[in-house]
N, C-alpha and C. Protein backbone atom coordinates (compact mmCIF):
# COMPACT_ATOMS: atom_id res chain seq x y z
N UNK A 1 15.15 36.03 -14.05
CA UNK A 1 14.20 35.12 -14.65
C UNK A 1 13.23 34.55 -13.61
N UNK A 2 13.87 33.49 -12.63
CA UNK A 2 13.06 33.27 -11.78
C UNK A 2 12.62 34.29 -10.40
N UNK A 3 11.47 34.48 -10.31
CA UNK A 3 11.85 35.69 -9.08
C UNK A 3 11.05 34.79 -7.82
N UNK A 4 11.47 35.70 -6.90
CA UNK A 4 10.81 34.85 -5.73
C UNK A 4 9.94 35.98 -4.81
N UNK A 5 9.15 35.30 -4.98
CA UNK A 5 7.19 35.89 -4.68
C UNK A 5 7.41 35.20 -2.87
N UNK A 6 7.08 36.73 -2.32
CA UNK A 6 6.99 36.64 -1.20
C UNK A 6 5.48 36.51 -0.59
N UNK A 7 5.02 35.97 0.22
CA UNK A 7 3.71 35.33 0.54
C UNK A 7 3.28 36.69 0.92
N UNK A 8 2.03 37.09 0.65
CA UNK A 8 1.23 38.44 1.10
C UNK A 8 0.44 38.02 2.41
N UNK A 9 0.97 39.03 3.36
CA UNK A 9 0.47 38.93 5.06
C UNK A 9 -0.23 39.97 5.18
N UNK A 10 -1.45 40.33 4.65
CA UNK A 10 -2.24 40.94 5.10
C UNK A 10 -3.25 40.49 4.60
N UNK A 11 -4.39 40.82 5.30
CA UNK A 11 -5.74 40.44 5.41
C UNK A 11 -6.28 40.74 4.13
N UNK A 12 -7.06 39.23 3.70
CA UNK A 12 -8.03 38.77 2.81
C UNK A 12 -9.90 38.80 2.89
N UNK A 13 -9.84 39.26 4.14
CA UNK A 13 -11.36 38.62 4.54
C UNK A 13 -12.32 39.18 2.97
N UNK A 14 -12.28 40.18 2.66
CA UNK A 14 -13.36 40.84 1.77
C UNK A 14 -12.85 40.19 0.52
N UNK A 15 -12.05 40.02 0.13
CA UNK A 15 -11.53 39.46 -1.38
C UNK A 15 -11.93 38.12 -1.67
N UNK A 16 -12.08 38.21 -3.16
CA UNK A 16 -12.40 37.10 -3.59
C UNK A 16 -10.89 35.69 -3.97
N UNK A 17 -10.63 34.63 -3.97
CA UNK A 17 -9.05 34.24 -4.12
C UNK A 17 -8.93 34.35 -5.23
N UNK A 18 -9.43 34.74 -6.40
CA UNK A 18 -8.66 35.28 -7.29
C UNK A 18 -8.27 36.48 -7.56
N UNK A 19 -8.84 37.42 -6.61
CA UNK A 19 -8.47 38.52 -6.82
C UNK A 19 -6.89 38.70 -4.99
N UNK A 20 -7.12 37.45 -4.25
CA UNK A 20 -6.43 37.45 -3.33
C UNK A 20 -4.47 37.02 -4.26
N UNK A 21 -5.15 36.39 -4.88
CA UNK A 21 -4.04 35.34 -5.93
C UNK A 21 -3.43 36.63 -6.54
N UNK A 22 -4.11 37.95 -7.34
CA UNK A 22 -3.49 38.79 -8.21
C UNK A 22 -2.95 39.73 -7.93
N UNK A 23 -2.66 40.06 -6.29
CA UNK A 23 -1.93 40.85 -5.75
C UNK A 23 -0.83 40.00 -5.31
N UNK A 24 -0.38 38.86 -5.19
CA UNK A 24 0.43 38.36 -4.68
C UNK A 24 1.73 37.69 -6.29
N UNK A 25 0.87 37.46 -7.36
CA UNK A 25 1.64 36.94 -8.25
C UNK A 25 2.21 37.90 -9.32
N UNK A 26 2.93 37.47 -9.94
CA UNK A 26 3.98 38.75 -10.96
C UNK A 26 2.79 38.71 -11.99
N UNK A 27 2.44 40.17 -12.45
CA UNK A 27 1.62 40.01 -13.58
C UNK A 27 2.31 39.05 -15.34
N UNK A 28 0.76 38.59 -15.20
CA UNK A 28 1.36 37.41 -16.32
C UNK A 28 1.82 38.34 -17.70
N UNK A 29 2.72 37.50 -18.35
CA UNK A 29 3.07 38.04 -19.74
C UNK A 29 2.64 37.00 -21.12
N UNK A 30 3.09 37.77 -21.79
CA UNK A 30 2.27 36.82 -23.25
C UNK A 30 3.09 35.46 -23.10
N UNK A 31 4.26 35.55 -23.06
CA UNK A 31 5.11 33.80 -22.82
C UNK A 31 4.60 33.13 -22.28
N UNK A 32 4.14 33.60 -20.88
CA UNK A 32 3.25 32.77 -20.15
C UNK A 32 2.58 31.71 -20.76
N UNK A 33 1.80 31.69 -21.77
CA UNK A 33 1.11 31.14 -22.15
C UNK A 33 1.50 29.79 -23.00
N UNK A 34 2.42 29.89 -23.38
CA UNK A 34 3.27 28.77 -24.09
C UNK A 34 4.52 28.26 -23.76
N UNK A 35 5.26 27.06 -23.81
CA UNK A 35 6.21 26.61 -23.50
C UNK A 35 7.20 27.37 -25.07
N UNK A 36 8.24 27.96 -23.59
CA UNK A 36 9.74 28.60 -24.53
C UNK A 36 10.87 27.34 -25.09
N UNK A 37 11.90 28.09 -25.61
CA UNK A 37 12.64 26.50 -26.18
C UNK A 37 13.58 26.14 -25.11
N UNK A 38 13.99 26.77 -23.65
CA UNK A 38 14.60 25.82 -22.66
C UNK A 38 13.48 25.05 -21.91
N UNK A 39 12.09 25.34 -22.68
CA UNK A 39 10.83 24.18 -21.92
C UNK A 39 11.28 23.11 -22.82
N UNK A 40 11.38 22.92 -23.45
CA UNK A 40 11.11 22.18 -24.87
C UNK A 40 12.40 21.28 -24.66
N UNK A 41 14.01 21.74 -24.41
CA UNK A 41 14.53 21.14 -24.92
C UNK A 41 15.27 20.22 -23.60
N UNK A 42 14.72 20.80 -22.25
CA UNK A 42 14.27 20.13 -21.26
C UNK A 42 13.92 19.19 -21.18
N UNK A 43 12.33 19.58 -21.93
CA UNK A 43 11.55 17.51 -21.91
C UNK A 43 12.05 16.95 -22.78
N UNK A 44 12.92 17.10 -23.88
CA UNK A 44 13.29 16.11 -24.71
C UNK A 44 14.83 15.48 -24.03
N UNK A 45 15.34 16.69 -23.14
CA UNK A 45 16.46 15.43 -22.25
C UNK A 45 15.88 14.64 -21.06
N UNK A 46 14.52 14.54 -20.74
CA UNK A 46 13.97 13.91 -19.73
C UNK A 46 13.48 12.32 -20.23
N UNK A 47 13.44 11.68 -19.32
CA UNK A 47 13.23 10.55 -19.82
C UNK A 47 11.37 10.34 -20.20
N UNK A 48 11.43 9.66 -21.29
CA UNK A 48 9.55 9.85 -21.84
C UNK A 48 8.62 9.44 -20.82
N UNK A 49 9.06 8.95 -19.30
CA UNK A 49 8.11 8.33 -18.56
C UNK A 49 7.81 9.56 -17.42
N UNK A 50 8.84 10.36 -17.34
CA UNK A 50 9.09 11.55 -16.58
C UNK A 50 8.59 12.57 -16.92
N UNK A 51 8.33 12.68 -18.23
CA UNK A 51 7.75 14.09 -18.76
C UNK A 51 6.49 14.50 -18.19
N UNK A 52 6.23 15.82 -17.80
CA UNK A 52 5.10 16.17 -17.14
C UNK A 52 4.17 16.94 -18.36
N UNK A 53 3.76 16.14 -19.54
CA UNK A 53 3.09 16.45 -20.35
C UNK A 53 1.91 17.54 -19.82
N UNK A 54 1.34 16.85 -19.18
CA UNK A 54 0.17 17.64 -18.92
C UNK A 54 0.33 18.43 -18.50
N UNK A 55 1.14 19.00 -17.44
CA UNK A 55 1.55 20.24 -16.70
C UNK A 55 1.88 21.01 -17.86
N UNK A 56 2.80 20.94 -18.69
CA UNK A 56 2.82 21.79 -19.36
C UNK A 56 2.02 22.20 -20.58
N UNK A 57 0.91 21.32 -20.92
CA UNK A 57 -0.48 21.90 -21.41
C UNK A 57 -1.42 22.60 -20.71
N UNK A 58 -1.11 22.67 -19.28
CA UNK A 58 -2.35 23.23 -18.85
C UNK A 58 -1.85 24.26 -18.05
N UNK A 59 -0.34 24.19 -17.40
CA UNK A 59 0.74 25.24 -16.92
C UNK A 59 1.77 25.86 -17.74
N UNK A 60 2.22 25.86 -19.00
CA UNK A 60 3.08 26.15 -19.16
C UNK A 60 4.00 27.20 -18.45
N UNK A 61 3.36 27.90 -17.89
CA UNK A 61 4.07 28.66 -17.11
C UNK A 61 4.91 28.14 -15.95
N UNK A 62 4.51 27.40 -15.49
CA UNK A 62 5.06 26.86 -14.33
C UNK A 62 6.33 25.69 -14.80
N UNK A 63 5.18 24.84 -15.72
CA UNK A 63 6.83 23.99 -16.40
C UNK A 63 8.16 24.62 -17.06
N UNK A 64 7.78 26.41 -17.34
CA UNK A 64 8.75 27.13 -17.79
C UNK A 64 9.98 27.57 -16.64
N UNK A 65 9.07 27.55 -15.42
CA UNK A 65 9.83 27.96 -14.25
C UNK A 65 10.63 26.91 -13.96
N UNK A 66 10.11 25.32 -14.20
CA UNK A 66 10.61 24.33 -13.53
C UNK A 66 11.91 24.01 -14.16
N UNK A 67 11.63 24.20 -15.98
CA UNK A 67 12.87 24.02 -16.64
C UNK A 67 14.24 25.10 -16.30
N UNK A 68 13.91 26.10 -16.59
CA UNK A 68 14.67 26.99 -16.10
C UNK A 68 15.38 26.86 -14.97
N UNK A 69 14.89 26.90 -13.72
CA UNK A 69 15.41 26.09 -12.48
C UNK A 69 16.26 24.77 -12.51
N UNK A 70 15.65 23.93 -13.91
CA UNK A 70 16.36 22.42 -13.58
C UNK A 70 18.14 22.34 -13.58
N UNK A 71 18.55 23.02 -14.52
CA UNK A 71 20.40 22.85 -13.61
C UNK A 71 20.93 23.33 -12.64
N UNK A 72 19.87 24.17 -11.86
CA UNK A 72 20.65 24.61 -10.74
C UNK A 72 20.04 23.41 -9.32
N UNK A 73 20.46 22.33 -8.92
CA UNK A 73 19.84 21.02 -8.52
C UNK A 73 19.06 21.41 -7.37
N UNK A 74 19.93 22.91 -6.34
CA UNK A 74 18.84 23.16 -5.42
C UNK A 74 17.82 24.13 -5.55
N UNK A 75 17.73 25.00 -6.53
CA UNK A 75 16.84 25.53 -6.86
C UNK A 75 15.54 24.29 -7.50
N UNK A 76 15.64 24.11 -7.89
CA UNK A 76 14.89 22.90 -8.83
C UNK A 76 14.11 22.19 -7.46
N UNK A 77 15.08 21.99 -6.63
CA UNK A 77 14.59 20.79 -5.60
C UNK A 77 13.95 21.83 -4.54
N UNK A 78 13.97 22.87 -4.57
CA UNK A 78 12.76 24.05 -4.10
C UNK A 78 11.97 24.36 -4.50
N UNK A 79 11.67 24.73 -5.69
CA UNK A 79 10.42 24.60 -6.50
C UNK A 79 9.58 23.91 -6.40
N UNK A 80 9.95 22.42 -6.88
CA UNK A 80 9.41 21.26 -7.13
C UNK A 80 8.50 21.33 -5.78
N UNK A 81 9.49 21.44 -4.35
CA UNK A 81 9.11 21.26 -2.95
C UNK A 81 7.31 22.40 -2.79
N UNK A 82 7.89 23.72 -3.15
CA UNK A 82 7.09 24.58 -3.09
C UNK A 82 5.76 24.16 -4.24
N UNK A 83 5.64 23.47 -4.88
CA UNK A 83 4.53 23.40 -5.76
C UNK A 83 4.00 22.25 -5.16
N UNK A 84 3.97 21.14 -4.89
CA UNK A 84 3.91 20.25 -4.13
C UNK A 84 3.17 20.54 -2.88
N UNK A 85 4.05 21.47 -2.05
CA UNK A 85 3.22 21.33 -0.82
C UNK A 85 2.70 23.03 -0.47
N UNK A 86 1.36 23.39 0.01
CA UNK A 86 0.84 24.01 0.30
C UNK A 86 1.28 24.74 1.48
N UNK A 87 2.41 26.00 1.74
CA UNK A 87 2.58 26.25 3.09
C UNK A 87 1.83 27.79 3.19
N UNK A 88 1.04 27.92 2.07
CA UNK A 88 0.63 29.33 2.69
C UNK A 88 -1.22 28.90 2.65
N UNK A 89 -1.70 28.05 2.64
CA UNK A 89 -2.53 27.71 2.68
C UNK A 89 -4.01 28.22 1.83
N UNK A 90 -4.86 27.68 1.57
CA UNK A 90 -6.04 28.15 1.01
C UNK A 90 -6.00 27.97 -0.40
N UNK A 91 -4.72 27.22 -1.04
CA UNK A 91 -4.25 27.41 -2.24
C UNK A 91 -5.42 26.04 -3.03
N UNK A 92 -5.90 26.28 -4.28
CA UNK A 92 -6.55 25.61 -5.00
C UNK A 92 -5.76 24.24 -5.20
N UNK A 93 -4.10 24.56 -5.68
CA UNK A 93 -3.48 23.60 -5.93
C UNK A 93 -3.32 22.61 -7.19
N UNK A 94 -2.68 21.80 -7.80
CA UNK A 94 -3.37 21.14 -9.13
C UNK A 94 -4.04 19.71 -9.15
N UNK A 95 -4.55 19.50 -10.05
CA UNK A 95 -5.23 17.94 -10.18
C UNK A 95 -4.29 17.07 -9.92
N UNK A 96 -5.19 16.29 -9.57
CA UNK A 96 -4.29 14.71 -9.21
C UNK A 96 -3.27 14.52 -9.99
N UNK A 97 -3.50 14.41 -11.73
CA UNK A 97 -2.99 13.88 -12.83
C UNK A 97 -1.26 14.42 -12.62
N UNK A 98 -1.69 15.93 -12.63
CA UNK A 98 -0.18 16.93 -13.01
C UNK A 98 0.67 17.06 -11.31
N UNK A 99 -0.32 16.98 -10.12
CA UNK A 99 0.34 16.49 -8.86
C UNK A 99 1.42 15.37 -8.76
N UNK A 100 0.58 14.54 -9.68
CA UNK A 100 1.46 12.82 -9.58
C UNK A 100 2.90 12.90 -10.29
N UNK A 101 2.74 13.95 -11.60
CA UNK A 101 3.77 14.24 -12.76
C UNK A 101 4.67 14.45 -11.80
N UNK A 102 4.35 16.08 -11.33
CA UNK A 102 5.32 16.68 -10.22
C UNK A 102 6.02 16.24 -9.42
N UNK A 103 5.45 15.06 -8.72
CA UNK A 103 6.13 14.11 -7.90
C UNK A 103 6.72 13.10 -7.97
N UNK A 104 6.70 12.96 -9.41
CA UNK A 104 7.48 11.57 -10.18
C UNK A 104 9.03 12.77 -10.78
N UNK A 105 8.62 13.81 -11.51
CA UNK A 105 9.61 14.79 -11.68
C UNK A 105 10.42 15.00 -10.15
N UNK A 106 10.05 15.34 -8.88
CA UNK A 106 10.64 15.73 -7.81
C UNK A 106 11.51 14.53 -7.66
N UNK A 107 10.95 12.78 -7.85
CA UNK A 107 11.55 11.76 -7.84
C UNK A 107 13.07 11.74 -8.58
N UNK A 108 12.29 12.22 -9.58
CA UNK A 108 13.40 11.78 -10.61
C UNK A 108 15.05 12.76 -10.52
N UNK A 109 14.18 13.85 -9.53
CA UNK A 109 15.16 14.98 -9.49
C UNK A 109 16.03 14.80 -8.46
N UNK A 110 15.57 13.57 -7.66
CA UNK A 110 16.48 13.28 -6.33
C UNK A 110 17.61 12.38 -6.44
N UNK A 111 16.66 11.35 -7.40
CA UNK A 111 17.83 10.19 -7.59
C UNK A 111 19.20 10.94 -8.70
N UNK A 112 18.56 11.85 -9.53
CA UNK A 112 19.59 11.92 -10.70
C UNK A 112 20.76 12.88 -9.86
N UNK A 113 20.49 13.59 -8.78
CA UNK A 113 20.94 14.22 -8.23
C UNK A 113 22.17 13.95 -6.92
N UNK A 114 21.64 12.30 -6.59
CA UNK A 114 22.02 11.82 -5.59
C UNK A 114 23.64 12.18 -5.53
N UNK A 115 23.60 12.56 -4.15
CA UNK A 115 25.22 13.23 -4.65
C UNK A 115 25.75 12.21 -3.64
N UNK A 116 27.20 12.04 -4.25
CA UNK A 116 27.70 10.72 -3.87
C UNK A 116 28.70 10.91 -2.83
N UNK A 117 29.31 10.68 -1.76
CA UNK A 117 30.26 11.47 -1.00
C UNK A 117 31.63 11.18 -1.98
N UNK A 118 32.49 12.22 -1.85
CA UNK A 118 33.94 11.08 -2.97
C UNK A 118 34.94 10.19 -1.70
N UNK A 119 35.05 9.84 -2.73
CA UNK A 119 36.23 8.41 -2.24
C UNK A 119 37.16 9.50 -1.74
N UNK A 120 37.63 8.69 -0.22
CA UNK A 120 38.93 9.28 0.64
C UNK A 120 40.14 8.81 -0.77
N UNK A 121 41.42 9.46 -0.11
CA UNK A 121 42.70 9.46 -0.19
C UNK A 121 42.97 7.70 -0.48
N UNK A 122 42.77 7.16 0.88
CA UNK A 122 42.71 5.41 0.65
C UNK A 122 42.01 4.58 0.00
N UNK A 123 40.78 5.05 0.02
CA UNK A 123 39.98 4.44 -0.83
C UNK A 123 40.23 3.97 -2.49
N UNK A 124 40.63 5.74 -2.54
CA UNK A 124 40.89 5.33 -4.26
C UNK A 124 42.59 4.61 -4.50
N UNK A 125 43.23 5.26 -3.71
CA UNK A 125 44.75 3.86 -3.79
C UNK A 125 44.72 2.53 -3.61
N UNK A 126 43.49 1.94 -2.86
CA UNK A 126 43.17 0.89 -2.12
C UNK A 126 42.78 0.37 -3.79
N UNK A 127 42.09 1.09 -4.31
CA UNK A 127 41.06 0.34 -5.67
C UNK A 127 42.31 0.53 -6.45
N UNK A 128 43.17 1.57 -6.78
CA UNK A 128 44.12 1.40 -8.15
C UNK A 128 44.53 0.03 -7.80
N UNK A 129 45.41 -0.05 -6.47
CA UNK A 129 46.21 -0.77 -5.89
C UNK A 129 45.43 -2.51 -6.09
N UNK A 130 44.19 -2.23 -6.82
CA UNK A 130 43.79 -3.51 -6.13
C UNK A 130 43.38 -4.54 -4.91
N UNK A 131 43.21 -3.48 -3.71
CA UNK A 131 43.40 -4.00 -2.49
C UNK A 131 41.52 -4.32 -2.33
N UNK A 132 40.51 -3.40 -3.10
CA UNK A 132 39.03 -3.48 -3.11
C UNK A 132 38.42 -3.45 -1.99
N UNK A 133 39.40 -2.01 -1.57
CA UNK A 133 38.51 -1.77 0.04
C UNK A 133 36.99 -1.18 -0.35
């Protein structure tokens, strides 16, 4: 489902970037174009302040990738990373609006994620026990 697009290292000078962009990306398919039902049922477990509405009116493709990705916590938290920041450079990138989404989504994907170390051996006898180490 998700594949991973390796950055194209060879020379651009004569190309135009959209035609630099269409050797490097998986040719699009008709789905592309619309949000599928693990897009869908995604934003309805997200919280309504988190939803990246707009991204997925104007990307669906990409919010398809993002959902898809979202239970696996480090995949997700690579994505997110890779859309966000520009490491192959020259990239157009998105508007402010669906940037800000992304980064409130990357937010939201850290805290829900926060992994907690577990309680030692003592710790948790200490709490049955009542001791409230």
């Amino acid at each position: 489902m998700l594949e991973v697009l390796h950055p194209f290292k060879g020379e651009f000078n004569s190309l135009t970037d959209v035609t630099r962009w269409a050797m490097v990306r998986r040719p699009e398919r008709a789905c592309d174009g619309a949000l599928n039902g693990t897009s869908r049922l995604w934003l309805r477990k997200l919280p309504p302040r988190r939803r990246p509405m707009r991204l997925c009116a104007s990307y669906p493709r990409v919010a398809n990738r993002i959902a898809w990705a979202w239970p696996d916590s480090e995949l997700s938290m690579q994505l997110l990373d890779e859309l966000l920041i520009d490491r192959r450079g020259g990239r157009r990138g998105f508007g402010v609006a669906i940037h800000r989404e992304l980064y409130r989504l990357q937010e939201f994907n850290e805290l829900q994620r926060a992994e907690t170390r577990p309680d030692g051996l003592w710790q948790s006898m200490s709490r049955r026990v009542g001791l409230g180490w």
